[in-house]
PDB file of N, CA and C in Angstrom:
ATOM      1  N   UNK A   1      56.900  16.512 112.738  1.00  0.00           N
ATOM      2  CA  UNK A   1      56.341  17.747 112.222  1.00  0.00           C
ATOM      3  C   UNK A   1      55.548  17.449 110.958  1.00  0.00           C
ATOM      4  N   UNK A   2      54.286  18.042 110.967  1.00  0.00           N
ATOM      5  CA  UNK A   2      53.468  17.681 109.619  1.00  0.00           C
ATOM      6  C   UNK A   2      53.983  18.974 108.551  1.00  0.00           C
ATOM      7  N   UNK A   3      53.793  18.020 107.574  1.00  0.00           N
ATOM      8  CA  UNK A   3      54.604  18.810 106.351  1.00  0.00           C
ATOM      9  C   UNK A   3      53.151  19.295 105.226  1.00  0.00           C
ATOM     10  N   UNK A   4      53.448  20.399 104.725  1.00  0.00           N
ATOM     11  CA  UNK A   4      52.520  20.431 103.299  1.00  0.00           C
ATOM     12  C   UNK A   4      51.209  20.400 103.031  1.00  0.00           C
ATOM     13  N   UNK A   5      50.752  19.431 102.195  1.00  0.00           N
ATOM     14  CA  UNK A   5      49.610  18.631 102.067  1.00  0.00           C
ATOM     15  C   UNK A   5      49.044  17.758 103.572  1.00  0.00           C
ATOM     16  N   UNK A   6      49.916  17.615 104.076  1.00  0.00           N
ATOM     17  CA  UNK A   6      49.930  16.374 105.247  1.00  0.00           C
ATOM     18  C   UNK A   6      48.666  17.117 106.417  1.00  0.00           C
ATOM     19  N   UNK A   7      49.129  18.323 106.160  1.00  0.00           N
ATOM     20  CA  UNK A   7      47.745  18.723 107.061  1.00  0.00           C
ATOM     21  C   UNK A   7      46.905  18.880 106.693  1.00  0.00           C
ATOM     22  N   UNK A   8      46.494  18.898 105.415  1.00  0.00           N
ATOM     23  CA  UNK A   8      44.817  18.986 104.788  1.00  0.00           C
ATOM     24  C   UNK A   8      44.510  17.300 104.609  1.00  0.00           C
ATOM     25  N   UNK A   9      45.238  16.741 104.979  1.00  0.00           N
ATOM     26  CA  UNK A   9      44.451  15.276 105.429  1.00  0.00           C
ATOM     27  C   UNK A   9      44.104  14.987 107.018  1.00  0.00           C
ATOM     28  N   UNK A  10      43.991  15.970 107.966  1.00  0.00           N
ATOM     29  CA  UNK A  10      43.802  15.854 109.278  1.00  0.00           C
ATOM     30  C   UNK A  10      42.632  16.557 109.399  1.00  0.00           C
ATOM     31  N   UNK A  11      41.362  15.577 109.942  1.00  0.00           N
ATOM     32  CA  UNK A  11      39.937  15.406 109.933  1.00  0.00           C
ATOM     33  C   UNK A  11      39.776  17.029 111.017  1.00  0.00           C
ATOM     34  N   UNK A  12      38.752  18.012 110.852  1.00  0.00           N
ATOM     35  CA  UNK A  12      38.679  18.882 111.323  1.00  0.00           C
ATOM     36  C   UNK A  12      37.042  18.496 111.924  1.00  0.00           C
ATOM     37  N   UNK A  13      36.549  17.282 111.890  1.00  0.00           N
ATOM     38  CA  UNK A  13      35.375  16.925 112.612  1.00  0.00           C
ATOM     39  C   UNK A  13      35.379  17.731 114.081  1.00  0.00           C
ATOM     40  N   UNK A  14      36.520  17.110 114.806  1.00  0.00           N
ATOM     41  CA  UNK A  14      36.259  17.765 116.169  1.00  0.00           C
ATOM     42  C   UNK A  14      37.177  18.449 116.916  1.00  0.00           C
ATOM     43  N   UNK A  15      37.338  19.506 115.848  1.00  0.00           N
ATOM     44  CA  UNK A  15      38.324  20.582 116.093  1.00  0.00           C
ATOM     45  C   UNK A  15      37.349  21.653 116.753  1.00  0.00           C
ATOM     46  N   UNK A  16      37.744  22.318 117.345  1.00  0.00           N
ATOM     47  CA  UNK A  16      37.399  23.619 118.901  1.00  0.00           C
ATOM     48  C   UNK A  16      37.728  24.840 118.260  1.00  0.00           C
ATOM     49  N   UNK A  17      37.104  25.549 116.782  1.00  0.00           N
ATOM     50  CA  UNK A  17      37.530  26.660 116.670  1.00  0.00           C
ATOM     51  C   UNK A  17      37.668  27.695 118.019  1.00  0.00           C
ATOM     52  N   UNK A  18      38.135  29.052 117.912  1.00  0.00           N
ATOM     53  CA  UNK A  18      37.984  29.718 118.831  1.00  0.00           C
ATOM     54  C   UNK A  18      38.137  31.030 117.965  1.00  0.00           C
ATOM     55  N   UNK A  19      37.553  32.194 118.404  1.00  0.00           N
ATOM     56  CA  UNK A  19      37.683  33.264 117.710  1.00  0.00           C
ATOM     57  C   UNK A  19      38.634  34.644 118.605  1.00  0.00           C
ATOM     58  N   UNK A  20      39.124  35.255 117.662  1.00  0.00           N
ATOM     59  CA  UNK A  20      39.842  36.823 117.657  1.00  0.00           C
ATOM     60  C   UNK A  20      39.802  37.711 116.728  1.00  0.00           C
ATOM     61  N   UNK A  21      39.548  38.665 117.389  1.00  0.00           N
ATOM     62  CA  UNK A  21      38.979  40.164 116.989  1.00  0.00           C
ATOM     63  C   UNK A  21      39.647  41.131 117.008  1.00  0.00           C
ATOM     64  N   UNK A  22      40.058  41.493 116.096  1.00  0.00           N
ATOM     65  CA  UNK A  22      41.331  42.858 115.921  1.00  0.00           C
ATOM     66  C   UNK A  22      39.987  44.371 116.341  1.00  0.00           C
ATOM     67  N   UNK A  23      38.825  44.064 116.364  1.00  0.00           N
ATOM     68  CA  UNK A  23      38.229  45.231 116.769  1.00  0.00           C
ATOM     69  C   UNK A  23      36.620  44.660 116.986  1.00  0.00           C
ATOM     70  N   UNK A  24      35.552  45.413 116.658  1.00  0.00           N
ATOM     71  CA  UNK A  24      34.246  44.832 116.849  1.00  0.00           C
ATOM     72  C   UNK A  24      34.041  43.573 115.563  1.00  0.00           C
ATOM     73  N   UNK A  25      33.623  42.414 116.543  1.00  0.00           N
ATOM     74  CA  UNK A  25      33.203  41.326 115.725  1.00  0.00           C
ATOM     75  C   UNK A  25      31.957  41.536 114.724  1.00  0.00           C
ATOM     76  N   UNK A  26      31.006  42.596 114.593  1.00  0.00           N
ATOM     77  CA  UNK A  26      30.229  42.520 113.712  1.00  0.00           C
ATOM     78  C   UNK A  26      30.859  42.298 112.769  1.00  0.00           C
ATOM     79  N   UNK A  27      31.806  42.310 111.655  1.00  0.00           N
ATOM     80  CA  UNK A  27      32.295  42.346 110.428  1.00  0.00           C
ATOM     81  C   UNK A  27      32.943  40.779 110.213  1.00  0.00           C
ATOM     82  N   UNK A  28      33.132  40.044 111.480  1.00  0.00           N
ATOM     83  CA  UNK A  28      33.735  38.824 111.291  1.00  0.00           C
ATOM     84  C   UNK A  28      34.865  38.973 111.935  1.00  0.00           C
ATOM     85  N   UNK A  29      35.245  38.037 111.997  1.00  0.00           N
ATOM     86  CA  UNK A  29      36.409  37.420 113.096  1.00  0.00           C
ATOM     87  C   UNK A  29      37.313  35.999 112.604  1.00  0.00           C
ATOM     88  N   UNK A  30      38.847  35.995 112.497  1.00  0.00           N
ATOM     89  CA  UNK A  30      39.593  35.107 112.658  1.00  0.00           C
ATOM     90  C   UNK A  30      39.375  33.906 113.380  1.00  0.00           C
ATOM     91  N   UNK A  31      39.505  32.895 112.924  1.00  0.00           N
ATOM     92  CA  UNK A  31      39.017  31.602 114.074  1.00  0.00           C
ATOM     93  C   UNK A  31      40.511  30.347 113.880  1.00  0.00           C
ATOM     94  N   UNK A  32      40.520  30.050 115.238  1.00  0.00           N
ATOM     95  CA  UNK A  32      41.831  29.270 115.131  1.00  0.00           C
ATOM     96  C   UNK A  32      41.447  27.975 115.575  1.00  0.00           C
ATOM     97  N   UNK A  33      42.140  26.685 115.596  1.00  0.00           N
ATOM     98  CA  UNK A  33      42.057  25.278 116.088  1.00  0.00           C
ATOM     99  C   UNK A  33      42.988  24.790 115.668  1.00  0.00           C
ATOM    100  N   UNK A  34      43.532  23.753 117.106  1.00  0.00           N
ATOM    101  CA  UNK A  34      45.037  23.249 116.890  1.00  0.00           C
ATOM    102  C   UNK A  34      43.989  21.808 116.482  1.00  0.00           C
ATOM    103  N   UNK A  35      44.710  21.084 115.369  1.00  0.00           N
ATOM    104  CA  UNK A  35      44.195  20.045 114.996  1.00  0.00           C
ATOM    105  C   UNK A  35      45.497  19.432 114.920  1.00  0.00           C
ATOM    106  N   UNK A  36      46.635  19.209 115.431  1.00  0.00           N
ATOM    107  CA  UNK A  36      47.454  17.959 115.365  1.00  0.00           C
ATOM    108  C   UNK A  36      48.565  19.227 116.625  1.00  0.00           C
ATOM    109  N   UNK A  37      49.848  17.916 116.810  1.00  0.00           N
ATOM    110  CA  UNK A  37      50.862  18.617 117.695  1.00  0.00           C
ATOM    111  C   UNK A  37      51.290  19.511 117.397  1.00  0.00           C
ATOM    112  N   UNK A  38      51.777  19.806 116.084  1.00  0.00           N
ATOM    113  CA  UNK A  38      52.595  21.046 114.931  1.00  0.00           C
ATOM    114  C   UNK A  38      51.404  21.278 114.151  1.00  0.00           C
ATOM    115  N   UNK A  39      49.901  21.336 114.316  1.00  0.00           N
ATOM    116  CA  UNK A  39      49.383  21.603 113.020  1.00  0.00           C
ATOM    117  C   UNK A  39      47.904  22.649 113.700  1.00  0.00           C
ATOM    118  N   UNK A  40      47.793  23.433 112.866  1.00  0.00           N
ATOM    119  CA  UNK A  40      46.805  24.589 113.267  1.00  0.00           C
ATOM    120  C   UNK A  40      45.821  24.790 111.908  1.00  0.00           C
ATOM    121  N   UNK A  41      44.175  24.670 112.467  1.00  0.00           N
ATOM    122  CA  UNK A  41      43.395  25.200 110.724  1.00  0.00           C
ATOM    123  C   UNK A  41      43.218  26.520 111.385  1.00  0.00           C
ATOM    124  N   UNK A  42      43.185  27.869 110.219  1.00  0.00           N
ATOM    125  CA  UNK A  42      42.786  29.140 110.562  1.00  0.00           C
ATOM    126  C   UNK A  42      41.850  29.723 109.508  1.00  0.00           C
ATOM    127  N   UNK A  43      40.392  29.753 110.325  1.00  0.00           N
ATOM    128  CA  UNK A  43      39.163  30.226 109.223  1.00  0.00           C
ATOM    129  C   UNK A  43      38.995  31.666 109.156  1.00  0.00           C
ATOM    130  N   UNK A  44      37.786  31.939 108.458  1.00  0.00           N
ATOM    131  CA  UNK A  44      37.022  33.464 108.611  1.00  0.00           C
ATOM    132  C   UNK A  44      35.650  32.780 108.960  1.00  0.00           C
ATOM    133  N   UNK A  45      35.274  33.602 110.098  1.00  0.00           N
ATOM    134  CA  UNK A  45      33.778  33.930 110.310  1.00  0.00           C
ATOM    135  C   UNK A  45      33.229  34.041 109.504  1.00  0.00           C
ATOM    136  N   UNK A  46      33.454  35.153 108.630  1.00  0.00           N
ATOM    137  CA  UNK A  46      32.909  35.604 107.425  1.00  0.00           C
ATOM    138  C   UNK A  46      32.292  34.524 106.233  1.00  0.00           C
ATOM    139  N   UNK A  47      32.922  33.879 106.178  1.00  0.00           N
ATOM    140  CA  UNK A  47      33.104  32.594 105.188  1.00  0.00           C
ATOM    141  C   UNK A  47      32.739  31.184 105.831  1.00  0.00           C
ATOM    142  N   UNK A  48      32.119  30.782 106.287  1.00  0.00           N
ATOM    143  CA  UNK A  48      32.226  28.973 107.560  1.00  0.00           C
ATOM    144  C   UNK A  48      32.346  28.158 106.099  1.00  0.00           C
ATOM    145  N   UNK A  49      31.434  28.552 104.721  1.00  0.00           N
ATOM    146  CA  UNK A  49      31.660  27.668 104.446  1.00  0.00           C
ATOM    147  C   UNK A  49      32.903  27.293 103.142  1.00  0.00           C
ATOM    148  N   UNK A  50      33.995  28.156 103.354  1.00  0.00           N
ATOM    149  CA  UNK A  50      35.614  27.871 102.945  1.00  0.00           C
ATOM    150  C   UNK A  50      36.295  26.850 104.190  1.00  0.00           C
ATOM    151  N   UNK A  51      36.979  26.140 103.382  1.00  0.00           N
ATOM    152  CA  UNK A  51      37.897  25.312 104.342  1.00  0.00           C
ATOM    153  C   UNK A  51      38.885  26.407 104.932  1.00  0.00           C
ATOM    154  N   UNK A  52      38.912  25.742 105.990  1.00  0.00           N
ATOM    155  CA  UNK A  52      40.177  26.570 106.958  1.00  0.00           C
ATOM    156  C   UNK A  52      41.194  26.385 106.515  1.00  0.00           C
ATOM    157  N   UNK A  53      42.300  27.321 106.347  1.00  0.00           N
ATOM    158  CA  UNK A  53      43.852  27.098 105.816  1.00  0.00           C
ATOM    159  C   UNK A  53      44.175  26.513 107.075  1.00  0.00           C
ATOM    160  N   UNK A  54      45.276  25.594 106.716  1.00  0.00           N
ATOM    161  CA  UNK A  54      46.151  24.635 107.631  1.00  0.00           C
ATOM    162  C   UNK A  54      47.552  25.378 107.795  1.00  0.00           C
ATOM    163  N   UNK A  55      48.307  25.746 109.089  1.00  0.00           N
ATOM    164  CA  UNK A  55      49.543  25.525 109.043  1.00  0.00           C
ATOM    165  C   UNK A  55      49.846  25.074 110.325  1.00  0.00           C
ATOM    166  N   UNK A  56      51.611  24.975 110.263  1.00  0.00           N
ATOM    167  CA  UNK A  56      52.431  24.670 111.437  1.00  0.00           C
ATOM    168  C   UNK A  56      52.378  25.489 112.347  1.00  0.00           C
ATOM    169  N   UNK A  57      53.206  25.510 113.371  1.00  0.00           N
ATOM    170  CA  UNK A  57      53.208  25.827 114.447  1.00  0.00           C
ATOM    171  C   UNK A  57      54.616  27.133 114.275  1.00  0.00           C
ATOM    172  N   UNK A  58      55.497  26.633 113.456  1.00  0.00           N
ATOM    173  CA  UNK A  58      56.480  27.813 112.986  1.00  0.00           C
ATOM    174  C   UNK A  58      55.458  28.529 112.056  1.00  0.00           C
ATOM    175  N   UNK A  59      54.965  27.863 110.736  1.00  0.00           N
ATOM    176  CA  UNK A  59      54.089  28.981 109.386  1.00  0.00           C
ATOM    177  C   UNK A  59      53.176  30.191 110.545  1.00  0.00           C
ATOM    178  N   UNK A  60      52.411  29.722 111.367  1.00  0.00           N
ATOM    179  CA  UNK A  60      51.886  30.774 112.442  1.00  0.00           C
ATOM    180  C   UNK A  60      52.931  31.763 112.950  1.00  0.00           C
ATOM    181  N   UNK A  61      53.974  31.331 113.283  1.00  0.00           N
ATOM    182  CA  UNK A  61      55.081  32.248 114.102  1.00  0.00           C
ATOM    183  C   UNK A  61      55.489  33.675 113.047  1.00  0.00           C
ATOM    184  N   UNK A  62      55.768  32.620 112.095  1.00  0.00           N
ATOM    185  CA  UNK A  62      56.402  33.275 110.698  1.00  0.00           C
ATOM    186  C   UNK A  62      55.313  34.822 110.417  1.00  0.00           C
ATOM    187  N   UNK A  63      54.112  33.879 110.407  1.00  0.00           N
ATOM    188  CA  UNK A  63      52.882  34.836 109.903  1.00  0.00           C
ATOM    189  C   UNK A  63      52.522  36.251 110.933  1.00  0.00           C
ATOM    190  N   UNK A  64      53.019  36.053 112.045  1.00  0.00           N
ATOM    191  CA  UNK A  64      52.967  36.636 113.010  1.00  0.00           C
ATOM    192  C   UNK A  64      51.248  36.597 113.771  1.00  0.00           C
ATOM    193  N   UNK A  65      51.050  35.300 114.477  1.00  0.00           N
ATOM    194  CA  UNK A  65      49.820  34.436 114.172  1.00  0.00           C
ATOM    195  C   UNK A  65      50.214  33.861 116.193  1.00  0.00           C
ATOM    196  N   UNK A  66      50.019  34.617 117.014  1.00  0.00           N
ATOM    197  CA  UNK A  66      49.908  34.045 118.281  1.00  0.00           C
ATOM    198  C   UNK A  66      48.726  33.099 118.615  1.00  0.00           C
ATOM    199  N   UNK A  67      48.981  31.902 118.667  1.00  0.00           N
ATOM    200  CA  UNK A  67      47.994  31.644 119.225  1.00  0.00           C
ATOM    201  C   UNK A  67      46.995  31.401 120.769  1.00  0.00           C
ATOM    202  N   UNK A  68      47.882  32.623 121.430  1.00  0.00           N
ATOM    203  CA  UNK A  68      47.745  33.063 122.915  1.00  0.00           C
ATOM    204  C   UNK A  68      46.359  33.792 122.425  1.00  0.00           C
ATOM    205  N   UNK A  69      46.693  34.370 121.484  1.00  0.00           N
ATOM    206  CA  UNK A  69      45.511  35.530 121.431  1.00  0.00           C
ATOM    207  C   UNK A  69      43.954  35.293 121.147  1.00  0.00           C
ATOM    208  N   UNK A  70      44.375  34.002 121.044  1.00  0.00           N
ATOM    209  CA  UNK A  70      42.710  32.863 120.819  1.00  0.00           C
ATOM    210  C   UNK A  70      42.574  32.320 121.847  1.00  0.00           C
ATOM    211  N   UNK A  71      43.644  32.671 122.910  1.00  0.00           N
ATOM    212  CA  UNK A  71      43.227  31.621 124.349  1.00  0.00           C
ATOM    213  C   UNK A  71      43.832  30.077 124.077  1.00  0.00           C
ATOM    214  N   UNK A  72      44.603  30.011 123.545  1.00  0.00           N
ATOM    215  CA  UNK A  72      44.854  28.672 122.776  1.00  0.00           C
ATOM    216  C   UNK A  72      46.696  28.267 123.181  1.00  0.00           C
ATOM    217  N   UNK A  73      47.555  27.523 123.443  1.00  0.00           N
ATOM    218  CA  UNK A  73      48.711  27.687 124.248  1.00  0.00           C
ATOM    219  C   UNK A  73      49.103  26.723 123.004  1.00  0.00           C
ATOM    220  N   UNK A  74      50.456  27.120 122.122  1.00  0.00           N
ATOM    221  CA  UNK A  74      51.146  26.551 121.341  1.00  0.00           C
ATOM    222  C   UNK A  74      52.225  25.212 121.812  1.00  0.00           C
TER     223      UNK A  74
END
């Protein structure tokens, strides 16, 4: 399990965002990518150029953060 810091050292070069929309995407949209086994970056549309927050695969659960809902299988 990646811990902490440990995931902002995992290269997001060729990570597969994918986006979800709590309503019409004009305003921006949530974007998800699994970048390790336990490790997930989660951006804003709004923003491309902020780094994506990193978490686990529980910190998502916790957050209440499916990542079914991106088309994406945990």
């Amino acid at each position: 399990m990646q811990q902490g810091s440990d995931l902002y050292a995992l290269d997001l070069t060729s990570a597969s965002f994918k986006q979800a929309c709590g309503g019409p995407c004009t305003e921006g949209c949530v974007t998800l990518a699994r970048i390790g086994e336990d490790a997930w970056a989660l951006g804003d549309s709004k923003r491309p150029d902020k780094e994506p927050l990193r978490f686990t695969t529980g910190e998502l659960g916790a957050a209440g953060i499916d990542p079914a809902r991106f088309g994406l299988t945990s």
